[in-house]
N, C-alpha and C. Protein backbone atom coordinates (compact mmCIF):
# COMPACT_ATOMS: atom_id res chain seq x y z
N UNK A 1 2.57 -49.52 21.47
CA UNK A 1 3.11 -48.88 20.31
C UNK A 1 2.60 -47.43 20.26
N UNK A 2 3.71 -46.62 19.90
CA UNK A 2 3.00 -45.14 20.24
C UNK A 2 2.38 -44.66 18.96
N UNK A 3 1.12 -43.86 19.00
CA UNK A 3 0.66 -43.82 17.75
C UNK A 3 0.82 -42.37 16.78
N UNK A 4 1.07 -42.57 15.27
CA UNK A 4 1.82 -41.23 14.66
C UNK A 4 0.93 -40.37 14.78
N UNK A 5 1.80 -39.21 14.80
CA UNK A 5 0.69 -37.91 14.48
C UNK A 5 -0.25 -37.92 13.41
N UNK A 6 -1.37 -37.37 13.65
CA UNK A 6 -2.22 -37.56 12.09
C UNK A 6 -1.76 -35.88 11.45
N UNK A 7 -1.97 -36.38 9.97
CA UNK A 7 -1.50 -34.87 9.34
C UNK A 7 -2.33 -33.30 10.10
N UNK A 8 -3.75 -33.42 10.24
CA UNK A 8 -4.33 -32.62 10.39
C UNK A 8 -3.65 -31.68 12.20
N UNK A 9 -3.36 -32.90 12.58
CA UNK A 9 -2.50 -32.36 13.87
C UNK A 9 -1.19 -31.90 13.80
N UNK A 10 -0.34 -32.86 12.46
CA UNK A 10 0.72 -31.74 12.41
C UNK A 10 0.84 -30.00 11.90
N UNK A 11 -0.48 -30.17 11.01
CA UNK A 11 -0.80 -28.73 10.04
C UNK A 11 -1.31 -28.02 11.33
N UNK A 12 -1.57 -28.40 12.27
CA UNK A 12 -2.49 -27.34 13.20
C UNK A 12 -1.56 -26.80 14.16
N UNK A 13 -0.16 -27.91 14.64
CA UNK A 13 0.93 -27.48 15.46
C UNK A 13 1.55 -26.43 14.62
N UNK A 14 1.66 -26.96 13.49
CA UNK A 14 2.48 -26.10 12.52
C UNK A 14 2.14 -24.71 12.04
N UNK A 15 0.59 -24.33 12.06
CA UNK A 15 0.02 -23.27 11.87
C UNK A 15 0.75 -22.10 13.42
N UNK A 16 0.18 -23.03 14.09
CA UNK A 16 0.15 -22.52 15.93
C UNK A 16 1.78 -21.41 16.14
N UNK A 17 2.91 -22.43 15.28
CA UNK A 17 4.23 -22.52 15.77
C UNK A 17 4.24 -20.98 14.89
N UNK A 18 3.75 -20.70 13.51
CA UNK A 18 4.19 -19.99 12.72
C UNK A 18 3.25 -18.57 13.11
N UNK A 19 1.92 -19.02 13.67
CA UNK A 19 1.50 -17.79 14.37
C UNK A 19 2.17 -17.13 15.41
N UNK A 20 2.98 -17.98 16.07
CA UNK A 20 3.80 -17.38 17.35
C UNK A 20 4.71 -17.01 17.08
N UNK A 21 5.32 -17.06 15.84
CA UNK A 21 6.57 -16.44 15.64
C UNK A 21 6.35 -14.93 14.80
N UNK A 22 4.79 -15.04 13.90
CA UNK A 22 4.67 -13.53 13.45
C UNK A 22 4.25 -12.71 14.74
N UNK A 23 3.21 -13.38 15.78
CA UNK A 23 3.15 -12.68 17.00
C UNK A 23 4.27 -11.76 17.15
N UNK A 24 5.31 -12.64 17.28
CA UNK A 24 6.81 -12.21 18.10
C UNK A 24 7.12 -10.95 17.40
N UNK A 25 7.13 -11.19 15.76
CA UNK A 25 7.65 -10.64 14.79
C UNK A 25 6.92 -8.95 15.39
N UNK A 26 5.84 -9.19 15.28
CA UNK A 26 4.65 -7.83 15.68
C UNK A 26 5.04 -7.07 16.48
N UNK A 27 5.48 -7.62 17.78
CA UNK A 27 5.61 -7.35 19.03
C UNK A 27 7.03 -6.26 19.11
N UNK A 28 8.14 -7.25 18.56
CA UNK A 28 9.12 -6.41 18.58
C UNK A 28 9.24 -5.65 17.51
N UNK A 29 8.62 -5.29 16.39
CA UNK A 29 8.80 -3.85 15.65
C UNK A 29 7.79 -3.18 15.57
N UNK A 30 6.85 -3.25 16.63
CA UNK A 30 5.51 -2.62 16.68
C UNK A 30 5.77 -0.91 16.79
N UNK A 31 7.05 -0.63 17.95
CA UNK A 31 6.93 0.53 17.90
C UNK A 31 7.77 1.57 16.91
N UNK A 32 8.85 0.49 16.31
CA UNK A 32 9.44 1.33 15.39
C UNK A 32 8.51 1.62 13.66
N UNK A 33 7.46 0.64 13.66
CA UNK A 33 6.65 0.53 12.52
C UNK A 33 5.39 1.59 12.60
N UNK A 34 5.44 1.71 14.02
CA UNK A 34 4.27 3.21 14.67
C UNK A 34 5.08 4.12 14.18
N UNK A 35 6.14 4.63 14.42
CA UNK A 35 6.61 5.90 15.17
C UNK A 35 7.14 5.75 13.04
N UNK A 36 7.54 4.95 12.62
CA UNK A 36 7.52 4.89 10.72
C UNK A 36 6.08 5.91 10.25
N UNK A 37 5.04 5.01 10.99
CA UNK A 37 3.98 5.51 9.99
C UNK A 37 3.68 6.83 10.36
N UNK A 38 3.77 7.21 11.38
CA UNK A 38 3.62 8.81 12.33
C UNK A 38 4.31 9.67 10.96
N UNK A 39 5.89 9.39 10.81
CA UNK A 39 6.04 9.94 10.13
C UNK A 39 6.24 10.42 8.68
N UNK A 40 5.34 9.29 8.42
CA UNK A 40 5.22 9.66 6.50
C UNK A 40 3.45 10.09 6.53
N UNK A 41 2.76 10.17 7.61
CA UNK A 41 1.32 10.94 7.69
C UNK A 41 1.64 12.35 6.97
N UNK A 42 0.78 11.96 5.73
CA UNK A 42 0.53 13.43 5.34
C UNK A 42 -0.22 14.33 5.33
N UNK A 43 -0.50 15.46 5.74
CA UNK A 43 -1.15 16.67 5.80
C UNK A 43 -2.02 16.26 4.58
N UNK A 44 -3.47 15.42 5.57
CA UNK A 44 -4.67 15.95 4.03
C UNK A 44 -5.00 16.84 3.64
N UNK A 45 -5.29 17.97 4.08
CA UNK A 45 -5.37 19.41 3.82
C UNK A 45 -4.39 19.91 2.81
N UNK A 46 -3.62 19.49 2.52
CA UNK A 46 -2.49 19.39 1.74
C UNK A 46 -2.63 19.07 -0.08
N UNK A 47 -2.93 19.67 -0.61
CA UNK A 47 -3.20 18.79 -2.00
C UNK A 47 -2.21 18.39 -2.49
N UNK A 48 -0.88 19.21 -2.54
CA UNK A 48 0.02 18.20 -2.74
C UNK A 48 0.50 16.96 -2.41
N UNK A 49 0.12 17.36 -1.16
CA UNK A 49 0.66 15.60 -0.49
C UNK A 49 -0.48 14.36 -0.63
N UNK A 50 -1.70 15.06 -0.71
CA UNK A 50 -2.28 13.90 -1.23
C UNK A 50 -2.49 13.34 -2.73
N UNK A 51 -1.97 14.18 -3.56
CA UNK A 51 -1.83 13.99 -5.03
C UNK A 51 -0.44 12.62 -5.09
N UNK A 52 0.32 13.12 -4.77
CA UNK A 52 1.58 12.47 -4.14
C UNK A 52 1.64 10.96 -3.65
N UNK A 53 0.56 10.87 -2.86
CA UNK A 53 0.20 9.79 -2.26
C UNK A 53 -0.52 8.68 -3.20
N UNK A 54 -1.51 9.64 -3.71
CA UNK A 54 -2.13 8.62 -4.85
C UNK A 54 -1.51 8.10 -6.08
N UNK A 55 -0.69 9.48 -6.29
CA UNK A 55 0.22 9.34 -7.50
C UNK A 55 0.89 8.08 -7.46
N UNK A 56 1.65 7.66 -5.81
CA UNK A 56 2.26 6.80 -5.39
C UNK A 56 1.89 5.46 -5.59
N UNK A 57 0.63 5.34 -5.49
CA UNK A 57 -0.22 4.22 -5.38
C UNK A 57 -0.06 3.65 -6.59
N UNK A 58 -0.57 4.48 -7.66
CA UNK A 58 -0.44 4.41 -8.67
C UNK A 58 0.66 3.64 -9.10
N UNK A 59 1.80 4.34 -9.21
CA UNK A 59 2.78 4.26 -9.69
C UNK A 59 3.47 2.71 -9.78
N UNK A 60 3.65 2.20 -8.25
CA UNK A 60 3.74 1.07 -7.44
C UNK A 60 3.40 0.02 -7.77
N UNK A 61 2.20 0.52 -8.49
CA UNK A 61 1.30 -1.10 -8.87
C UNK A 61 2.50 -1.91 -9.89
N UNK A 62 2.26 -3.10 -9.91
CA UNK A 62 3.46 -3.61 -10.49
C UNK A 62 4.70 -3.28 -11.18
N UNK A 63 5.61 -2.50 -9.97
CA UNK A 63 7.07 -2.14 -10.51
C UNK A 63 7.61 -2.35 -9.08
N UNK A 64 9.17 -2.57 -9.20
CA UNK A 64 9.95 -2.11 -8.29
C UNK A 64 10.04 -1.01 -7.64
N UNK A 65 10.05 -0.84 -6.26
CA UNK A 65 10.07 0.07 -5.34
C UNK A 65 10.55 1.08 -5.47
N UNK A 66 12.08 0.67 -5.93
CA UNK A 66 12.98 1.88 -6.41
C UNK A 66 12.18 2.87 -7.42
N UNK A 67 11.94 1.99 -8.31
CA UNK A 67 11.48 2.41 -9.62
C UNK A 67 10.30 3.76 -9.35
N UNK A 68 9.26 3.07 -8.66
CA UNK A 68 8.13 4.13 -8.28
C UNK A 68 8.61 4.77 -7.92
N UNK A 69 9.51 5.03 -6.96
CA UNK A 69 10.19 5.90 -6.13
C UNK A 69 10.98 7.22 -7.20
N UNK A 70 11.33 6.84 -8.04
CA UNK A 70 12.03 7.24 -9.03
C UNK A 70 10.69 8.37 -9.92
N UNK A 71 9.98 7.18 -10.23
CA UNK A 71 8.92 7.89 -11.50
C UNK A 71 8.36 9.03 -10.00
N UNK A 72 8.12 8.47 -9.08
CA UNK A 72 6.78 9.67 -8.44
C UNK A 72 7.71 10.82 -8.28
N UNK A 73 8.87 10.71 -8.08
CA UNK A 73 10.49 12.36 -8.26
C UNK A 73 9.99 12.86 -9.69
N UNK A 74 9.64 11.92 -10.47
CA UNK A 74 9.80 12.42 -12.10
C UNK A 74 8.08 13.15 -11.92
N UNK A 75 7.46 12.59 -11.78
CA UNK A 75 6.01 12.99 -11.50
C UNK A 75 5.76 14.40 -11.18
N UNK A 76 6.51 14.39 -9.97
CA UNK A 76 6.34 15.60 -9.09
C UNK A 76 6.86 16.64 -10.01
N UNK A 77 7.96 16.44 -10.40
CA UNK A 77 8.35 17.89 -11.64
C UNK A 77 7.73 17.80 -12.66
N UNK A 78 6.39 17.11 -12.77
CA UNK A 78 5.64 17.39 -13.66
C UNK A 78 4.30 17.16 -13.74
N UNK A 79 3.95 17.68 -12.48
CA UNK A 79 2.76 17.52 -12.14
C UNK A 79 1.43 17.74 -13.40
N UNK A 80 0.34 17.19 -13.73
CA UNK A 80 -0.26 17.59 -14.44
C UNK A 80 -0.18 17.77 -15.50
N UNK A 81 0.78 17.17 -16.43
CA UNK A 81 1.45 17.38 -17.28
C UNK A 81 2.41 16.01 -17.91
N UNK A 82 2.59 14.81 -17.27
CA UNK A 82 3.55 13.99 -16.97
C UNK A 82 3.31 13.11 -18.65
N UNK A 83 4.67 13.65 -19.10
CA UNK A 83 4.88 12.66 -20.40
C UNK A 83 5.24 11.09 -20.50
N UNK A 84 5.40 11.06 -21.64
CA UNK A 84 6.05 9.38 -21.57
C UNK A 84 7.37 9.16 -21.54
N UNK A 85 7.50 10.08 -20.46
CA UNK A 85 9.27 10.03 -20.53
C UNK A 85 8.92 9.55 -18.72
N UNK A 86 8.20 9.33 -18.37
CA UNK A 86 7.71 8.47 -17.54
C UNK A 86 7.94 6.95 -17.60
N UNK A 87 8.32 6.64 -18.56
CA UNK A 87 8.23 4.88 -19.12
C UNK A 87 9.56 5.02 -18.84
N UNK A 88 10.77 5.59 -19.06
CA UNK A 88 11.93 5.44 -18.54
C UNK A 88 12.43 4.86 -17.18
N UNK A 89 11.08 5.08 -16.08
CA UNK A 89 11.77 4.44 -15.27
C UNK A 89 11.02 2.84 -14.74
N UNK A 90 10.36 2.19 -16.00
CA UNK A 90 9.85 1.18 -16.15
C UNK A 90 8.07 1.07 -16.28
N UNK A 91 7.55 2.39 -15.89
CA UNK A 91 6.31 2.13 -16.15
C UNK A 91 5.64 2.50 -17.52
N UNK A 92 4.42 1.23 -17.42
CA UNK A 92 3.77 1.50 -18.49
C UNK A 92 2.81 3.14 -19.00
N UNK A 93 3.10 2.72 -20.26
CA UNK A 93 2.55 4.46 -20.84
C UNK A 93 0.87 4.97 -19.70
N UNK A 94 0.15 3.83 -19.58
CA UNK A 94 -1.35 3.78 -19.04
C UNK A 94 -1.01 4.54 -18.03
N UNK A 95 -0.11 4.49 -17.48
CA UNK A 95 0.36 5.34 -16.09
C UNK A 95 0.34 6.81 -16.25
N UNK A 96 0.56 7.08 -17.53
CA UNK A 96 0.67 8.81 -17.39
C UNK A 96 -0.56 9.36 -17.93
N UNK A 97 -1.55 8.34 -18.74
CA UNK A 97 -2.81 8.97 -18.65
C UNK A 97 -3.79 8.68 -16.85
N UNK A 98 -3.20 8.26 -16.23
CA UNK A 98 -3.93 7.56 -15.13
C UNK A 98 -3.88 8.96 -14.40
N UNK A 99 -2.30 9.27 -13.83
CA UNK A 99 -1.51 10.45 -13.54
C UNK A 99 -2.60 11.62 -13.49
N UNK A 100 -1.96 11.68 -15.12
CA UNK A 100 -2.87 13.35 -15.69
C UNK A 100 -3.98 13.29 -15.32
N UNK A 101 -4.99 12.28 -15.25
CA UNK A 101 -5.93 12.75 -15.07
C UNK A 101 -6.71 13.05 -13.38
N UNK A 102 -5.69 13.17 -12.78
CA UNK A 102 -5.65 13.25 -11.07
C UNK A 102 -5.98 14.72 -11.26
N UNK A 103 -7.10 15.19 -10.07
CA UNK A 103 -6.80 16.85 -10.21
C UNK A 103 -5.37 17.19 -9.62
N UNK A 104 -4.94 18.55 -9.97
CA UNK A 104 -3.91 18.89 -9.52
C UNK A 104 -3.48 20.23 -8.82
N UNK A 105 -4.90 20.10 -7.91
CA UNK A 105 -5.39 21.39 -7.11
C UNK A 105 -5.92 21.04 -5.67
N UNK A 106 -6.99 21.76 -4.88
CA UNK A 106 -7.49 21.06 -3.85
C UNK A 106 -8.81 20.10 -4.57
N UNK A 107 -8.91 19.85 -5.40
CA UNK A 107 -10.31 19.31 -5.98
C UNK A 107 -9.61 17.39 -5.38
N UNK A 108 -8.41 16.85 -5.75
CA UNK A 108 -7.58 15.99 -5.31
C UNK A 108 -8.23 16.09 -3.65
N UNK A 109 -8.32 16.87 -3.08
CA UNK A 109 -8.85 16.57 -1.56
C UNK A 109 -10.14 15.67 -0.96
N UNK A 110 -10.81 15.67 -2.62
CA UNK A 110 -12.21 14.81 -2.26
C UNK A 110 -11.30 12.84 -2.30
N UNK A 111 -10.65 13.15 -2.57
CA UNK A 111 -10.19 11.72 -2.41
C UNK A 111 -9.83 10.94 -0.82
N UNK A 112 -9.86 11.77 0.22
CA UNK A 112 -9.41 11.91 1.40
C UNK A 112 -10.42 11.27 2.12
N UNK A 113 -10.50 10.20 2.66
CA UNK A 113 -11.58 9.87 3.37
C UNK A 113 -12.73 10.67 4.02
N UNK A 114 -13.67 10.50 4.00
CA UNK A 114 -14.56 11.39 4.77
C UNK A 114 -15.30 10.85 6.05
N UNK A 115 -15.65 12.01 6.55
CA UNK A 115 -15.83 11.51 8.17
C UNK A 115 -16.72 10.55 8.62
N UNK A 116 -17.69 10.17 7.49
CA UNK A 116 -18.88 9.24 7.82
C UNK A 116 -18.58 8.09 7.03
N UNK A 117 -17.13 7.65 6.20
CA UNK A 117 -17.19 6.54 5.83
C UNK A 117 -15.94 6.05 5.89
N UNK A 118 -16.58 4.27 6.27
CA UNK A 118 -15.80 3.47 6.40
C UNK A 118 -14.47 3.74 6.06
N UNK A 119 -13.35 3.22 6.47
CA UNK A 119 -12.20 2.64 5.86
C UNK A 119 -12.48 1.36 3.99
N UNK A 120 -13.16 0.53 4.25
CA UNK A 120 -13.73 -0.26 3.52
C UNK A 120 -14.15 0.56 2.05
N UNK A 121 -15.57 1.56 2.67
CA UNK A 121 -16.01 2.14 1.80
C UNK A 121 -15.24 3.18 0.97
N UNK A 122 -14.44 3.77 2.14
CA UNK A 122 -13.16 4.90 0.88
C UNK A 122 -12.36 4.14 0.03
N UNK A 123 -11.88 2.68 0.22
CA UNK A 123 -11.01 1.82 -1.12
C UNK A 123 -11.99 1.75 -1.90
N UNK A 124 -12.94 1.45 -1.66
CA UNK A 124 -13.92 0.96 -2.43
C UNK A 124 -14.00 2.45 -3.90
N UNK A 125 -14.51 3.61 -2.80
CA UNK A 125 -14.43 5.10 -3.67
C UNK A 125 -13.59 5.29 -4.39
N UNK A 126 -12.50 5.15 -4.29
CA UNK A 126 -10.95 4.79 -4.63
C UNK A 126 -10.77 4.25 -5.71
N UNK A 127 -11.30 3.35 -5.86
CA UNK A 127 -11.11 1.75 -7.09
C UNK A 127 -12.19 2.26 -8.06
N UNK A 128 -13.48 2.91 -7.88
CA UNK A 128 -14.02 3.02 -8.67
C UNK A 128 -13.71 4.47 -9.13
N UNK A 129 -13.00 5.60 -8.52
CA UNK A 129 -13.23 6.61 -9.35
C UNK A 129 -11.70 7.46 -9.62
N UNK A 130 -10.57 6.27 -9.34
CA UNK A 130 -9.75 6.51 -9.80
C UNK A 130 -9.01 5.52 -10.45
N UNK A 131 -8.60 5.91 -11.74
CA UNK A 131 -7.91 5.05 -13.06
C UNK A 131 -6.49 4.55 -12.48
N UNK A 132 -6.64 3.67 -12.19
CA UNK A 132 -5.45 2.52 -12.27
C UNK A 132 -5.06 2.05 -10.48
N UNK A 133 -6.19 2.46 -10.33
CA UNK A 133 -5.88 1.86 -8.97
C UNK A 133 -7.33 0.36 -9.02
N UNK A 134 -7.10 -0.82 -8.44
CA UNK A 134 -7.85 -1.59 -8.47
C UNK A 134 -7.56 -2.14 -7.06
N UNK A 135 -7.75 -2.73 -6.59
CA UNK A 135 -8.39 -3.08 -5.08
C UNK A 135 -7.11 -3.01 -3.98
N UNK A 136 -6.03 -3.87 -4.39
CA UNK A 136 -4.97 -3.81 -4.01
C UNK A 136 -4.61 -2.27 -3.51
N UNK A 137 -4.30 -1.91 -4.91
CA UNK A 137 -3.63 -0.07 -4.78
C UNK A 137 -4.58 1.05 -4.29
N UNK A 138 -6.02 0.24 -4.41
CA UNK A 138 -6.99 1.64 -3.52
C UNK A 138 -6.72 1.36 -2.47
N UNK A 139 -6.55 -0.08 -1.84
CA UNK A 139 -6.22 -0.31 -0.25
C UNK A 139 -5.07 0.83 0.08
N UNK A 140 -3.89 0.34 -0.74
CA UNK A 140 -2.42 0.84 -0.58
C UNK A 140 -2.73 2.39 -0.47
N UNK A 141 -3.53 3.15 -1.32
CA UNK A 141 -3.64 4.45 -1.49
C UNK A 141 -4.56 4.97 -0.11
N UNK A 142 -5.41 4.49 0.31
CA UNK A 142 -6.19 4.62 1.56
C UNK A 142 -5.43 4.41 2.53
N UNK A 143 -4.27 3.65 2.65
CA UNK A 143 -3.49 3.09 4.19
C UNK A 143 -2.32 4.34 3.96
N UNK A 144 -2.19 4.78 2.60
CA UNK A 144 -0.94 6.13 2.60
C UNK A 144 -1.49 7.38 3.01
N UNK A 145 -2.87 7.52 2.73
CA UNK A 145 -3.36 8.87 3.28
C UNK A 145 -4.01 9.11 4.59
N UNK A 146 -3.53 8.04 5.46
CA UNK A 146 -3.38 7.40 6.92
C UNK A 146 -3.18 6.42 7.59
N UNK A 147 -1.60 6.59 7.49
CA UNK A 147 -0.81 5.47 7.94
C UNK A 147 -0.76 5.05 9.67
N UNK A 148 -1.74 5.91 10.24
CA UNK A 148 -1.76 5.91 11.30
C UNK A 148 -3.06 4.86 11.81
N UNK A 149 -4.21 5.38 11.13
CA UNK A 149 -5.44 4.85 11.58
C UNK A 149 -5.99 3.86 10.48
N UNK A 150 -5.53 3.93 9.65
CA UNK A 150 -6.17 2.86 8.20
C UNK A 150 -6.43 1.78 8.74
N UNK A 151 -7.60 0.87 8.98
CA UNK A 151 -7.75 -0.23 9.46
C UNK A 151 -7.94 -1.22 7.80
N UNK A 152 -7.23 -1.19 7.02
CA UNK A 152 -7.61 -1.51 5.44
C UNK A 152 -5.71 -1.61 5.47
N UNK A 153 -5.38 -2.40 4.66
CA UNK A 153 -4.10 -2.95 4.04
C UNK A 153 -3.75 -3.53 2.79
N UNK A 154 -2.64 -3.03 2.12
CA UNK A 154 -1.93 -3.65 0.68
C UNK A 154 -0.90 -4.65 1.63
N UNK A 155 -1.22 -5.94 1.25
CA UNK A 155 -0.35 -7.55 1.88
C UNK A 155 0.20 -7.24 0.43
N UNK A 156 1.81 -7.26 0.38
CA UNK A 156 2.62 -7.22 -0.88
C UNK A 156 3.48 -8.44 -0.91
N UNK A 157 4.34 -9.23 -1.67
CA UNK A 157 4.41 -9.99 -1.70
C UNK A 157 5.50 -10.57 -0.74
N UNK A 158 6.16 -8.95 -0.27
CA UNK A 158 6.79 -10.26 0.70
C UNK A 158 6.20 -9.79 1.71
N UNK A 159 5.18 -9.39 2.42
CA UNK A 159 4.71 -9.70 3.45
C UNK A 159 3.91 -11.16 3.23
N UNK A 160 3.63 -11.34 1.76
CA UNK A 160 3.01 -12.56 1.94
C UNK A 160 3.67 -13.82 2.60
N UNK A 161 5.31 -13.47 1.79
CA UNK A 161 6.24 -14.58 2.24
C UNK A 161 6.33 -14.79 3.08
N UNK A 162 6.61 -13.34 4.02
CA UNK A 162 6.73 -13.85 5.64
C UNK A 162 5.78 -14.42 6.02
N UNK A 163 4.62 -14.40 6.20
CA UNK A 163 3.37 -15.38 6.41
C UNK A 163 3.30 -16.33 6.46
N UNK A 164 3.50 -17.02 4.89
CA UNK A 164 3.37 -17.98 4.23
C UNK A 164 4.36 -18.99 4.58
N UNK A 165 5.79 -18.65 5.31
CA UNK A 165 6.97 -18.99 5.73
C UNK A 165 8.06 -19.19 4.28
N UNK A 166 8.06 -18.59 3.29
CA UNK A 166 9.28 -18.38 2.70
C UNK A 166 10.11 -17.62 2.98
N UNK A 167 10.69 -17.35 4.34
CA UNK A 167 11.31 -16.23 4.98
C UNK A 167 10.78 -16.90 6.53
N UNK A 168 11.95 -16.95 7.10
CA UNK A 168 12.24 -17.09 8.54
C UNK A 168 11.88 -16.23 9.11
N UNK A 169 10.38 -16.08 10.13
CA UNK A 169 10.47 -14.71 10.86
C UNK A 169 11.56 -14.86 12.35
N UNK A 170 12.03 -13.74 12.40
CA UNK A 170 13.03 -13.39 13.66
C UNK A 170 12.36 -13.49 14.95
């Protein structure tokens, strides 16, 4: 009589099967997801673009994509300044005191990783000394102001899915 699989052996094939298919997943958009992040690297030297970036972070934290996308356009024409006409495109009011209180000069440049610390340790800098970012969005804000080398990541929810297998990876 042949004997059944025990659960712990099907959960372990089953882990195995779903690692090989995000493998796959990796493999084939590895270089179009490089040559992506190459080009949204922004000039740290840049205070705008790193205001931008954080602003982004910000913004993001629980809204639709579009939406952030929307408020950080509205942002930008109002840098330093950003009213509650900000809530129009779904975010909460907390957002535009979070905003304002970003410098809006090169002083914004100390936010930029520095050369002697971690990846780890700059979210960390991140979460504690900027308003409305909490672990998630300091990650997210640290992996935007180097999308190239950030060894630190925001897992959003549907990357969770794909993982998790609510979503077929290709």
């Amino acid at each position: 009589m042949r004997q059944q699989p025990s659960l712990p052996g099907i959960l372990e094939r089953s882990f195995r099967e779903r690692q090989r298919a995000i493998d796959r997943y990796i493999t084939r958009y590895r270089d179009m997801y490089s040559g992506m992040a190459e080009y949204i690297s922004p000039d740290t030297g840049n205070w705008k673009q790193v205001w931008g970036r954080v602003t982004f972070a910000i913004l993001s934290a629980n809204a639709p994509f579009e939406r952030a996308v929307s408020a950080l356009g509205y942002a930008n024409r109002h840098r330093g300044r950003v009213d509650d006409g900000l809530v129009r495109y779904g975010m909460v009011p907390a957002k535009v005191d979070y905003i304002n209180a970003l410098p809006t000069d090169r002083g914004i440049l100390a936010l930029t990783r520095q050369p002697d610390e971690s990846w780890h340790n700059h979210r960390m800098r991140l979460r504690q000394t900027v308003k409305g970012l909490g672990l998630c969005k300091a990650s997210f804000a640290s992996a935007l102001l180097d999308p190239v080398h950030a060894d630190v990541a925001c897992v959003d929810t549907h990357m969770q899915q794909v993982y998790l297998g609510a979503y077929r990876v290709p």
